[in-house]
C-alpha atoms as a PDB file:
ATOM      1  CA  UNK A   1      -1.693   1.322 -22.615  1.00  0.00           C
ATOM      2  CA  UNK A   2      -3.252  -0.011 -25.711  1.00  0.00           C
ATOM      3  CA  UNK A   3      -5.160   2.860 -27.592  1.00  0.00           C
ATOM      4  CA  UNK A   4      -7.324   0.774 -29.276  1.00  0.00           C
ATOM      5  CA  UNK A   5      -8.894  -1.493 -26.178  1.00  0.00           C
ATOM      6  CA  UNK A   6      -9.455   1.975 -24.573  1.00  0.00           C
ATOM      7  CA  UNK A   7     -11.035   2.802 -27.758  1.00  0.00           C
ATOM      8  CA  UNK A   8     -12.974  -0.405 -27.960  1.00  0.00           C
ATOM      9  CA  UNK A   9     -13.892  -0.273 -23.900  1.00  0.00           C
ATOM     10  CA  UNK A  10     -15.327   3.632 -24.682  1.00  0.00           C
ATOM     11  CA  UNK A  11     -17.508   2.230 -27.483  1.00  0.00           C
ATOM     12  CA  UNK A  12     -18.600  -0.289 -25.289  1.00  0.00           C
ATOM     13  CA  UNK A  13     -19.036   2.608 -22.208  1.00  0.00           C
ATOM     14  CA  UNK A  14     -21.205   4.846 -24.954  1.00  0.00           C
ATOM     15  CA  UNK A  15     -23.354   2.207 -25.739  1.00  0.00           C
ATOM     16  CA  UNK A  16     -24.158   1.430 -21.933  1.00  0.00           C
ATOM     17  CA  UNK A  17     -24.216   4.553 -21.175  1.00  0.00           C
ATOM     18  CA  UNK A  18     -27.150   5.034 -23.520  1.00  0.00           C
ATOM     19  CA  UNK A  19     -28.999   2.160 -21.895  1.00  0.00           C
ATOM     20  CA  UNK A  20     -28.904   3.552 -18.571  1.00  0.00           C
ATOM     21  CA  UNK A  21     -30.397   6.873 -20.001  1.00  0.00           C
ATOM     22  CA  UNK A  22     -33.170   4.609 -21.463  1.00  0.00           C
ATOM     23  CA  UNK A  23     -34.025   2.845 -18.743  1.00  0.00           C
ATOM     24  CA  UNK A  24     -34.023   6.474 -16.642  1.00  0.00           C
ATOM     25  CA  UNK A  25     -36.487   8.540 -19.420  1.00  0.00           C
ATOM     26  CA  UNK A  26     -38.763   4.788 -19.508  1.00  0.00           C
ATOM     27  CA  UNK A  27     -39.123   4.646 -15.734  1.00  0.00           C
ATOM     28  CA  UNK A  28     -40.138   8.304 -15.438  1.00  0.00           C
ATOM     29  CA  UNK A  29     -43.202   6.961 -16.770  1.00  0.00           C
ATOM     30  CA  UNK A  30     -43.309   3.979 -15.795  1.00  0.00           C
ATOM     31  CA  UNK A  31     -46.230   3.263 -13.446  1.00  0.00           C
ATOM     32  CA  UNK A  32     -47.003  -0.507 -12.905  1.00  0.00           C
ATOM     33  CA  UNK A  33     -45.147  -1.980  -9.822  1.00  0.00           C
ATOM     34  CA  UNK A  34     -43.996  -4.824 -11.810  1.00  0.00           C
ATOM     35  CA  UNK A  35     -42.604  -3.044 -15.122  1.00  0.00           C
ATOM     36  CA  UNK A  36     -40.922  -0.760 -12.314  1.00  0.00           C
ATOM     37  CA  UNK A  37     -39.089  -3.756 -10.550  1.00  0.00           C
ATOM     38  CA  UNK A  38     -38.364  -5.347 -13.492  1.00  0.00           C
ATOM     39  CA  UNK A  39     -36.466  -1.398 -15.182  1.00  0.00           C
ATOM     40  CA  UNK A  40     -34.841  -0.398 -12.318  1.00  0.00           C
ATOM     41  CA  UNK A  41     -32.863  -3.877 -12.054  1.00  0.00           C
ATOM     42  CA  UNK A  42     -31.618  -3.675 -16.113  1.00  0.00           C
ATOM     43  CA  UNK A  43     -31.367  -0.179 -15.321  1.00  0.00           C
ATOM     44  CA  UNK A  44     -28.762  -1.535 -12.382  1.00  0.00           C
ATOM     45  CA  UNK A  45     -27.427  -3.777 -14.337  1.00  0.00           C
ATOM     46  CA  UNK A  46     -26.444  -1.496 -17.244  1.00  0.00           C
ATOM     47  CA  UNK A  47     -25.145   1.201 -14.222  1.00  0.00           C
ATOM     48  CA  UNK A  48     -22.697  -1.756 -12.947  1.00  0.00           C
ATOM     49  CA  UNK A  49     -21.622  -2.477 -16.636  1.00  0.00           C
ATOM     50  CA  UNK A  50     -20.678   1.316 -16.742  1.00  0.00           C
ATOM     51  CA  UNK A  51     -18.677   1.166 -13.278  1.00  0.00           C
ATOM     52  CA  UNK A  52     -17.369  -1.663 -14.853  1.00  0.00           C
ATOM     53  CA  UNK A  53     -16.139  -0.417 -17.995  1.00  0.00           C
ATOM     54  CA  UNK A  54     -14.502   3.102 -16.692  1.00  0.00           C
ATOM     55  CA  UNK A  55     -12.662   0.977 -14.059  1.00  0.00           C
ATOM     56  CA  UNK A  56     -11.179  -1.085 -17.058  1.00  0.00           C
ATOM     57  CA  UNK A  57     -10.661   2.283 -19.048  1.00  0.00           C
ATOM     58  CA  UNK A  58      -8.816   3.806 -16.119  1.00  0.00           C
ATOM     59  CA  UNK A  59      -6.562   0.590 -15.497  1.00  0.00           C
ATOM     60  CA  UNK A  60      -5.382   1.200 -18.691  1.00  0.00           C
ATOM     61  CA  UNK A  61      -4.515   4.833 -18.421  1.00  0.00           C
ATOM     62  CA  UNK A  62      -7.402   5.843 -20.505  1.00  0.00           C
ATOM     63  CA  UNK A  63     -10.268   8.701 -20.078  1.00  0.00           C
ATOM     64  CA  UNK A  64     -13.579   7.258 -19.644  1.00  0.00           C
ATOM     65  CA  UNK A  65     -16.017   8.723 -22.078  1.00  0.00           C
ATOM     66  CA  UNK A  66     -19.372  10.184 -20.168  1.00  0.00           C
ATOM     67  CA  UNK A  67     -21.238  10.252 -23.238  1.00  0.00           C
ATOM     68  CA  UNK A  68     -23.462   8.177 -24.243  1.00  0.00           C
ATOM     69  CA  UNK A  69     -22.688   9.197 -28.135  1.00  0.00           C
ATOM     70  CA  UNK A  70     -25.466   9.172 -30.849  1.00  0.00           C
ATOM     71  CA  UNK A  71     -27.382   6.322 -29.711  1.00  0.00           C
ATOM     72  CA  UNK A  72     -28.259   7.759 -26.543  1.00  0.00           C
ATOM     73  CA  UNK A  73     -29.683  10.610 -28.412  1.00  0.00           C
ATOM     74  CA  UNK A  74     -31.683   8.244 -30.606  1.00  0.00           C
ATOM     75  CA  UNK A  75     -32.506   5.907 -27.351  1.00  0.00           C
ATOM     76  CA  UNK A  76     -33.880   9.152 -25.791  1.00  0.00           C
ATOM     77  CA  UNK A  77     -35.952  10.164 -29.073  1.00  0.00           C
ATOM     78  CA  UNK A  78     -36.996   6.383 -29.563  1.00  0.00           C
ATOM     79  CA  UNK A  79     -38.050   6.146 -25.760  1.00  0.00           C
ATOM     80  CA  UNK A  80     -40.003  10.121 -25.677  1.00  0.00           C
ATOM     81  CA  UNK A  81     -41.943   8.677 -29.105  1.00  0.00           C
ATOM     82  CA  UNK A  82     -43.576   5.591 -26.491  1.00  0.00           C
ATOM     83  CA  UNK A  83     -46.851   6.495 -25.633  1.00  0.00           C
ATOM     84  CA  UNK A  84     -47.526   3.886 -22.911  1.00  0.00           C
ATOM     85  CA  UNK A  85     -45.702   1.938 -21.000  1.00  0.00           C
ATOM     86  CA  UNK A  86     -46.247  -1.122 -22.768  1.00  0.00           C
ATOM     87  CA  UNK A  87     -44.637   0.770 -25.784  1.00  0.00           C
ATOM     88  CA  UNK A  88     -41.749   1.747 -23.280  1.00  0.00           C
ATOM     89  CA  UNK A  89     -41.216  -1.552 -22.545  1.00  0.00           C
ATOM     90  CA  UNK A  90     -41.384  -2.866 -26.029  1.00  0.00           C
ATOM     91  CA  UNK A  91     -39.028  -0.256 -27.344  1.00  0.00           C
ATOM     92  CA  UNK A  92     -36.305  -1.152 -24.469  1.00  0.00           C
ATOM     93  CA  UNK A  93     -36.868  -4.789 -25.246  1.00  0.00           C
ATOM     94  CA  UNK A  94     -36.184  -4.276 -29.116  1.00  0.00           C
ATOM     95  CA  UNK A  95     -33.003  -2.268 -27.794  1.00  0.00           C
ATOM     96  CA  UNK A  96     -31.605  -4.892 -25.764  1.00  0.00           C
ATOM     97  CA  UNK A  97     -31.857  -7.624 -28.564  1.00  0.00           C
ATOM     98  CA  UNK A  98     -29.908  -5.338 -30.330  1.00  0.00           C
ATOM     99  CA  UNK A  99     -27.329  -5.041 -27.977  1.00  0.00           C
ATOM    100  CA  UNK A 100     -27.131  -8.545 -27.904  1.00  0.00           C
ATOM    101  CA  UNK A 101     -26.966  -9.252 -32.060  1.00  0.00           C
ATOM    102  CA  UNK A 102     -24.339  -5.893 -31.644  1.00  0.00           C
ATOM    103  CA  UNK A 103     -21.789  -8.161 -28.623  1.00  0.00           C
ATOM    104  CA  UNK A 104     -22.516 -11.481 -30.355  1.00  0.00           C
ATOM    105  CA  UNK A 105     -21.162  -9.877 -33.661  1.00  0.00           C
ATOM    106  CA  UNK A 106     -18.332  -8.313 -32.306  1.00  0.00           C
ATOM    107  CA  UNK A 107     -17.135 -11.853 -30.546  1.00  0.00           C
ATOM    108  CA  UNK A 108     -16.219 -12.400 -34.137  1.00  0.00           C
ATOM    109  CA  UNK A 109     -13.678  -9.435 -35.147  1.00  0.00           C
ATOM    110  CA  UNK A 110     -12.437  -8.620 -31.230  1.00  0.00           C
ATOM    111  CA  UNK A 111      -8.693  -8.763 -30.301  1.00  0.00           C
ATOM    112  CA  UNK A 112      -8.070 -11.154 -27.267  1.00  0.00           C
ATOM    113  CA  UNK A 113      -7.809  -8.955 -24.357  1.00  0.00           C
ATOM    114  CA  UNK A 114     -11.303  -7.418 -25.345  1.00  0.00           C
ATOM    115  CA  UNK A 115     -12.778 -10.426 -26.554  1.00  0.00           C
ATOM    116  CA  UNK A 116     -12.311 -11.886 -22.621  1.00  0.00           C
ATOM    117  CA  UNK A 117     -13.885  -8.755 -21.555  1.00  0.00           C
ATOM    118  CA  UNK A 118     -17.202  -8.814 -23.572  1.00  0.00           C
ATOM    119  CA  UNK A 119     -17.451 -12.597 -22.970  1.00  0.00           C
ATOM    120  CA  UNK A 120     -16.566 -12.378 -19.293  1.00  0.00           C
ATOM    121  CA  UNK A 121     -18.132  -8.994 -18.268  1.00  0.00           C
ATOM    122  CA  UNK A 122     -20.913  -7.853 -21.218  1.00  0.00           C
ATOM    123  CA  UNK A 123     -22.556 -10.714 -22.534  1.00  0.00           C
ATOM    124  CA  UNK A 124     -23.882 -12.621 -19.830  1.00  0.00           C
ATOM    125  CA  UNK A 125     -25.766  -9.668 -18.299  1.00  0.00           C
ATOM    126  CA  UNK A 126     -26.524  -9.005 -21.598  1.00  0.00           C
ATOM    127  CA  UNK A 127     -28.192 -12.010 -21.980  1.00  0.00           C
ATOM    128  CA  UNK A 128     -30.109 -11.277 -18.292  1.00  0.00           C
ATOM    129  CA  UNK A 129     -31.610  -8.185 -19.187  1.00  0.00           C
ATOM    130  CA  UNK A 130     -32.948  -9.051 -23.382  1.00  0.00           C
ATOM    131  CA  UNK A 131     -34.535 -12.385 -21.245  1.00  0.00           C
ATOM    132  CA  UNK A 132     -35.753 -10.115 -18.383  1.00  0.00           C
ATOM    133  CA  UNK A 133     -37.623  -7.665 -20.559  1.00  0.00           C
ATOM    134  CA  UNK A 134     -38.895 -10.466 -22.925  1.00  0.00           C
ATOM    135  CA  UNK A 135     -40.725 -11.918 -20.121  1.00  0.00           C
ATOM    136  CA  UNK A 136     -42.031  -8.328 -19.256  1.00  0.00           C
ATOM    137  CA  UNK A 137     -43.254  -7.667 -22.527  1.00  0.00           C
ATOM    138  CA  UNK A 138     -44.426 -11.452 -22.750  1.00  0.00           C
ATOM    139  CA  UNK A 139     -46.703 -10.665 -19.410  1.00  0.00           C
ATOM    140  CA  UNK A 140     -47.758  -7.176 -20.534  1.00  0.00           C
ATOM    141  CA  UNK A 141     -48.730  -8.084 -23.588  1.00  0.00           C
ATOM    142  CA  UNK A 142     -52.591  -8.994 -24.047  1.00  0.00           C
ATOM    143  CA  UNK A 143     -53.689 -12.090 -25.353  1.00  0.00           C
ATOM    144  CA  UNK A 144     -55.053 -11.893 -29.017  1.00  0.00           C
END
């Protein structure tokens, strides 16, 4: 077992984690069929990430974290602050072009075996839910 791509796969498990209680506090609100459709799919999509990621953790003989560490308490102060859903939506969108600057950057400094992980398993749905939400807030937004 290599310490540090447990390690590494955790941080990566924390992170996702955090979206997935995100998406859960924004949809409580959420009321808009569409903006519903559109949350509970990146909300799936950060779950299967998660299934994902403890799989990998326990292949390796590592313990899966189940917390979502200090950004899930910020995601969860960030997302009570949004007073309407178009806030909710803009707040998650801002949060998933994060997460996407965050994985691109790492592509740079990542050993091998975790490098083909975030290329193979993170990015790319990484990439589906910043676009999916951008096109939500895009729609939601009002003309000026």
């Amino acid at each position: 077992m290599s310490s540090e791509l447990v390690e590494e796969l955790n941080t990566f498990l924390s992170e996702e984690l955090g979206a997935v209680q995100s998406y859960d506090l924004a949809l409580e609100r959420a009321k808009n069929p569409k903006v519903v459709e559109v949350l509970q799919k990146c909300r799936q999509c950060h779950a299967d990430r998660c299934a994902m990621l403890t799989k990998s953790v326990e292949a390796r003989g590592g313990k899966p974290t189940d917390n979502a560490g200090l950004w899930g308490g910020f995601d969860k102060w960030v997302q009570n602050s949004a007073s309407t859903e178009l806030d909710a939506v803009a707040l998650l969108e801002e949060s998933e072009a994060e997460r996407l600057v965050n994985y691109e950057a790492d592509r740079n400094i990542l050993p091998p075996d975790t490098l083909q992980i975030l290329e193979k398993d993170l990015l790319p749905p990484q990439h589906n839910t910043h676009l999916a939400l951008s096109v939500l807030l895009r729609e939601l937004t009002p003309a000026a």
